[in-house]
Protein backbone atom coordinates (compact mmCIF):
# COMPACT_ATOMS: atom_id res chain seq x y z
CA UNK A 1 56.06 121.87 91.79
CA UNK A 2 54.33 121.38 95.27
CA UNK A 3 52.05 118.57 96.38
CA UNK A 4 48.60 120.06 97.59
CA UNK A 5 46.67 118.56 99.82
CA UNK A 6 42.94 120.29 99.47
CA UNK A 7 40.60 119.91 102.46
CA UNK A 8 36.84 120.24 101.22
CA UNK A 9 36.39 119.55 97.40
CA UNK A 10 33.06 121.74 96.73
CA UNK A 11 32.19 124.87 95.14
CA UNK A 12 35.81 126.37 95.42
CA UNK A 13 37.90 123.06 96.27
CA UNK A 14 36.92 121.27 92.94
CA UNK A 15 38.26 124.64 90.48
CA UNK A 16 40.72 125.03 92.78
CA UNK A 17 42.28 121.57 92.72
CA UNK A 18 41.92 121.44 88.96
CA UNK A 19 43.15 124.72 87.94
CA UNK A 20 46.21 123.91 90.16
CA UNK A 21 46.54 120.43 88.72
CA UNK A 22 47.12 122.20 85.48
CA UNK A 23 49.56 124.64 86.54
CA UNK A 24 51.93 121.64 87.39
CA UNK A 25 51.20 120.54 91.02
CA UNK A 26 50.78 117.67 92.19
CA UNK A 27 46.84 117.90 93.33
CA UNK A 28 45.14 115.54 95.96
CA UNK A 29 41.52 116.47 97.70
CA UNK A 30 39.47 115.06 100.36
CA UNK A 31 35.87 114.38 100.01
CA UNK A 32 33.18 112.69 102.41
CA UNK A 33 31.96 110.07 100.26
CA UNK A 34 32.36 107.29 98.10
CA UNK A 35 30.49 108.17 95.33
CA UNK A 36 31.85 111.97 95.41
CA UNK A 37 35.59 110.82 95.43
CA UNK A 38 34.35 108.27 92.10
CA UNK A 39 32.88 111.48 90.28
CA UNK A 40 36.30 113.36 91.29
CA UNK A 41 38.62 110.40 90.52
CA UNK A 42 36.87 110.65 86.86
CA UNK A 43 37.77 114.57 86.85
CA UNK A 44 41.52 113.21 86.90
CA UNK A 45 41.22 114.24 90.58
CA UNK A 46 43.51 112.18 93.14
CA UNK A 47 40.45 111.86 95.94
CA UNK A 48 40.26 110.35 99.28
CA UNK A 49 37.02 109.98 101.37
CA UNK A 50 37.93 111.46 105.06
CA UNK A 51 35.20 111.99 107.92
CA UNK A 52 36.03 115.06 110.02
CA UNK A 53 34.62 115.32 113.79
CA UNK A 54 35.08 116.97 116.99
CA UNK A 55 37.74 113.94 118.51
CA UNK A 56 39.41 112.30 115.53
CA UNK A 57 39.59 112.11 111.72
CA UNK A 58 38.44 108.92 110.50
CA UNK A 59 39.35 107.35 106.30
CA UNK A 60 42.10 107.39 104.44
CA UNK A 61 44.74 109.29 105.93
CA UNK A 62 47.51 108.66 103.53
CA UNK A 63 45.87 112.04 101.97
CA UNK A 64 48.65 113.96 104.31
CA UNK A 65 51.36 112.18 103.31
CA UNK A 66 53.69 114.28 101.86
CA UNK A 67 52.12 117.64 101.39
CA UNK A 68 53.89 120.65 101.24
CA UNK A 69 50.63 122.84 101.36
CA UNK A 70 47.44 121.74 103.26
CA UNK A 71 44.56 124.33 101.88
CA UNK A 72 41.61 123.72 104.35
CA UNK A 73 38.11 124.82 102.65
CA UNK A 74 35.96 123.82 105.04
CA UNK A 75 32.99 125.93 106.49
CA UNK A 76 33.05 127.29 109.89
CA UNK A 77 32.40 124.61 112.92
CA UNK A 78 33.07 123.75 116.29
CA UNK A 79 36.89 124.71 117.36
CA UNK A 80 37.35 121.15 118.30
CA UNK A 81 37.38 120.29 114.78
CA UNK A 82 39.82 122.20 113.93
CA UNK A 83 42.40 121.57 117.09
CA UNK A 84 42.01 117.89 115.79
CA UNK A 85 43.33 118.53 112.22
CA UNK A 86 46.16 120.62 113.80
CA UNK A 87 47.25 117.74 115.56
CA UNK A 88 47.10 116.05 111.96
CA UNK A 89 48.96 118.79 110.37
CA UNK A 90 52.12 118.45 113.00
CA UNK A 91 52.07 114.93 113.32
CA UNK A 92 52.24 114.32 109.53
CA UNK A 93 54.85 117.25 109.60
CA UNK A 94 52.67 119.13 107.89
CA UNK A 95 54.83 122.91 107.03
CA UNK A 96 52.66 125.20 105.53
CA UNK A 97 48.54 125.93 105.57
CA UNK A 98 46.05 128.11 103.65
CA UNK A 99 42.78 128.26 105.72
CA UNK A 100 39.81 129.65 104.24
CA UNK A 101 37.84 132.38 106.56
CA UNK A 102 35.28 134.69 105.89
CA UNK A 103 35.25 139.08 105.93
CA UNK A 104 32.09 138.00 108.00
CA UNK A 105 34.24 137.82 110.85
CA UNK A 106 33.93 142.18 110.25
CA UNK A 107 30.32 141.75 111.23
CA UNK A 108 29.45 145.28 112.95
CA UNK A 109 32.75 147.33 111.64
CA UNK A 110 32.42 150.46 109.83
CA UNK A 111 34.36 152.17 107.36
CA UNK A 112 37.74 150.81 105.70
CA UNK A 113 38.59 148.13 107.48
CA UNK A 114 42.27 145.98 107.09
CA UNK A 115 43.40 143.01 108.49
CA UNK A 116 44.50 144.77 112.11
CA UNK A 117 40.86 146.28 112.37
CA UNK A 118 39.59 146.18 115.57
CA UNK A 119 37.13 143.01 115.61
CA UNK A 120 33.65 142.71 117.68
CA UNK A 121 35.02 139.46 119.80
CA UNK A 122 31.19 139.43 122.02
CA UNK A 123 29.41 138.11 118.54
CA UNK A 124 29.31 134.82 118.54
CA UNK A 125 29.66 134.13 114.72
CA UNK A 126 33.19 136.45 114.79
CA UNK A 127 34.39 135.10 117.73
CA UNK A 128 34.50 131.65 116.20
CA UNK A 129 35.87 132.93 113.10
CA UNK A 130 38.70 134.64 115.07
CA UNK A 131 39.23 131.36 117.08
CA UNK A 132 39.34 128.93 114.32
CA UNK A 133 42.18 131.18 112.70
CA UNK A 134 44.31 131.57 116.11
CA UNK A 135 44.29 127.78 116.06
CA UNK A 136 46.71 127.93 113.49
CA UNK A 137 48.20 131.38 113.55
CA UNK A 138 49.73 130.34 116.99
CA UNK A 139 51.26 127.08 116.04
CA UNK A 140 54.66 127.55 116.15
CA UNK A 141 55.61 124.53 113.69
CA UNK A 142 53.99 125.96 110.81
CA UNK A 143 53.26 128.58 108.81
CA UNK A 144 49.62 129.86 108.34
CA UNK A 145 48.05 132.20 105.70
CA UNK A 146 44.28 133.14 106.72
CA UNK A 147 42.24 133.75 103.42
CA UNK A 148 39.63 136.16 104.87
CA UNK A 149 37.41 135.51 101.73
CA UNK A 150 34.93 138.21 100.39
CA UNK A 151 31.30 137.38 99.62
CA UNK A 152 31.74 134.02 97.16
CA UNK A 153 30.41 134.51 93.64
CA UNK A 154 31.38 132.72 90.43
CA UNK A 155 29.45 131.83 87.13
CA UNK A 156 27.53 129.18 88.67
CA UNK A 157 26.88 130.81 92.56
CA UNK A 158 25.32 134.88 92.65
CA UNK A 159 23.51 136.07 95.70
CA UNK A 160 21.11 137.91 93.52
CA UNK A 161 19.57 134.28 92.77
CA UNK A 162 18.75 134.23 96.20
CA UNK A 163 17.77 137.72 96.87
CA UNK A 164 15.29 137.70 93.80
CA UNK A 165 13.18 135.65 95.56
CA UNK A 166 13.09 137.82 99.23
CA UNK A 167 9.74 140.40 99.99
CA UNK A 168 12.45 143.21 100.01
CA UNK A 169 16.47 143.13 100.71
CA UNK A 170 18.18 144.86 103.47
CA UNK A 171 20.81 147.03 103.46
CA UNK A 172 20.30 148.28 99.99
CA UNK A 173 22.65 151.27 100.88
CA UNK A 174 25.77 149.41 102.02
CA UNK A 175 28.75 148.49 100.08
CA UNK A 176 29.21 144.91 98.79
CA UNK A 177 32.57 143.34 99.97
CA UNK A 178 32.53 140.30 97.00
CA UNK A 179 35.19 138.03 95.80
CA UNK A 180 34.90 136.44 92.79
CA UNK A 181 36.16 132.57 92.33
CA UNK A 182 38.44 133.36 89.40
CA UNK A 183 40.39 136.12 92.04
CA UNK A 184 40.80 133.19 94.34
CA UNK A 185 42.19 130.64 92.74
CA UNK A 186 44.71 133.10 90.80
CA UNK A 187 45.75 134.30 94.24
CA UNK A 188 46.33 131.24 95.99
CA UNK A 189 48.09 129.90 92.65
CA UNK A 190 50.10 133.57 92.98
CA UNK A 191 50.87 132.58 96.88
CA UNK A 192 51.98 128.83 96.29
CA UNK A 193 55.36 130.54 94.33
CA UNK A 194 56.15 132.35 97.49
CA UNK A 195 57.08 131.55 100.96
CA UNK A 196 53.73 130.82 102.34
CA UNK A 197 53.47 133.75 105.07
CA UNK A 198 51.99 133.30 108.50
CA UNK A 199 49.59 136.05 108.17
CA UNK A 200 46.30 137.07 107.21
CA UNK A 201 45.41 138.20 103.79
CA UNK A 202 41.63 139.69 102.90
CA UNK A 203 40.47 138.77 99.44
CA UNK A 204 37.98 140.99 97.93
CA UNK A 205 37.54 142.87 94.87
CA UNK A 206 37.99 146.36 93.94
CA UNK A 207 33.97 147.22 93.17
CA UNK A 208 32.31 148.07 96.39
CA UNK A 209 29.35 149.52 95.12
CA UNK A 210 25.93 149.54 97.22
CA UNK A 211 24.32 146.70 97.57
CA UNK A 212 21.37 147.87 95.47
CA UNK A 213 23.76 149.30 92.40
CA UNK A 214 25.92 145.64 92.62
CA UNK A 215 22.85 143.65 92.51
CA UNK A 216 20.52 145.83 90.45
CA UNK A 217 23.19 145.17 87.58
CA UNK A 218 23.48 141.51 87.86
CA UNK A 219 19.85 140.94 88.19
CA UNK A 220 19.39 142.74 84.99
CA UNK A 221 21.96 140.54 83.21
CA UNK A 222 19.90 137.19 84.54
CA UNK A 223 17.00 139.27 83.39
CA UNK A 224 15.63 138.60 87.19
CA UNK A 225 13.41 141.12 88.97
CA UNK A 226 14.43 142.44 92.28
CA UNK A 227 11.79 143.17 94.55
CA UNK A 228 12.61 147.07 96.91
CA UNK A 229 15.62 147.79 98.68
CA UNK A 230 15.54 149.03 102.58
CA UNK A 231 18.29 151.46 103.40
CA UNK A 232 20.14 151.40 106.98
CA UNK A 233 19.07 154.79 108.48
CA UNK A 234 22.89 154.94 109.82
CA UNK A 235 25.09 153.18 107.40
CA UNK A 236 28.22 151.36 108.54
CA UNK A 237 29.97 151.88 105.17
CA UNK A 238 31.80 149.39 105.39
CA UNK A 239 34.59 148.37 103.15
CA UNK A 240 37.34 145.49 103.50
CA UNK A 241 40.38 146.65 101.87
CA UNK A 242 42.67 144.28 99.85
CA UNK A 243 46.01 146.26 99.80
CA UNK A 244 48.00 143.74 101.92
CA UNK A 245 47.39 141.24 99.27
CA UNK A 246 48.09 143.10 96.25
CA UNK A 247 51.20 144.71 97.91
CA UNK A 248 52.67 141.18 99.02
CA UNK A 249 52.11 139.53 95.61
CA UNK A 250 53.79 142.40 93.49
């Protein structure tokens, strides 16, 4: 058993925490208000309201007491933010972290693509990506597994929501790069029984279909309407492989 400190309690965090909770860890998440950490507290959730910014970290800190494994599932922002918590992390002795990324941080690759592709650094969105992960990659004191997380879907979040409601969808021709919640949560529960790894891991499932044949099908099952597809005249095919995952956690 490990205590877990969980940065971000949302869409993923919440499951996450829970599912965890149940396999025998001692759980505790950070939210940024008083009535979330209430509605969490009544999950059987051990919640503590923390304010992140660019020079300090501001509530309860007694959240990083004592945990083994800080998972950070926050969204992408300034790389001040994220210097602070480091200096959290080591001066609360902090040993091992699982930071969430993004397989956005591909942007503009083509083909197959691992975790030692070749990234586009000059745009903007991938350069902070890249960034944010160095912050802890580098750290000497700690160990640091980057979750470079595949398009987020789960029973209660599908693009095609979204896209059912666009004049037409780009990129109908493309290959999806997904991961579904369910694949998450069993791989970071997988990675907790190991020595945490200072790497970086891509999570993404096997179907890479095209965009239109992923979404065509899911529509169909929400009995939503999809208005046309546009197809990229010069296709970047591009698919993030998960091998270094699945070979690590055999």
């Amino acid at each position: 058993m490990k205590t877990i400190g969980i940065l971000g309690a949302g869409w993923l965090g919440k499951p996450l925490a829970l599912f965890l909770q149940e396999k025998g860890h001692q759980v505790k998440v950070s939210v940024r208000s008083e009535e979330k950490k209430d509605q969490l507290q009544n999950s059987g959730l051990s919640s503590f309201v923390l304010q992140i910014d660019q020079n300090e970290i501001q509530g309860d800190l007694s959240f990083f007491n004592e945990v083994d494994v800080l998972i950070i599932s926050l969204t992408p922002q300034q790389i001040s933010i994220f210097k602070t918590l480091l200096e959290i992390v080591k001066q609360y002795n902090i040993q091992k972290v699982i930071l969430f990324s993004s397989t956005g941080i591909y942007t503009d690759c083509s083909g197959k693509v691992n975790e030692d592709h070749l990234l586009q650094l000059h745009i903007p969105k991938v350069k902070l990506l890249k960034e944010i992960e160095d912050v802890f990659l580098n750290e000497s004191s700690i160990s640091a597994t980057i979750l470079r997380l595949g398009g987020l879907i789960g029973s209660n979040r599908n693009p095609v929501t979204f896209l059912a409601k666009k004049e037409f969808i780009e990129e109908g021709n493309e290959p999806v790069n997904v991961a579904y919640q369910e694949t998450i949560i069993e791989t970071i529960s997988a990675l907790l029984n190991t020595e945490i790894p200072n790497t970086i891991f891509n999570i993404t499932e096997n179907d890479h279909r095209t965009k239109e044949a992923f979404y065509t099908e899911a529509a169909q099952q929400k009995g939503l309407v999809l208005p046309n597809f546009k197809y990229n005249t010069n296709p970047k095919n591009r698919i993030v492989l998960n091998d270094k995952i699945k070979e690590f956690l055999l």
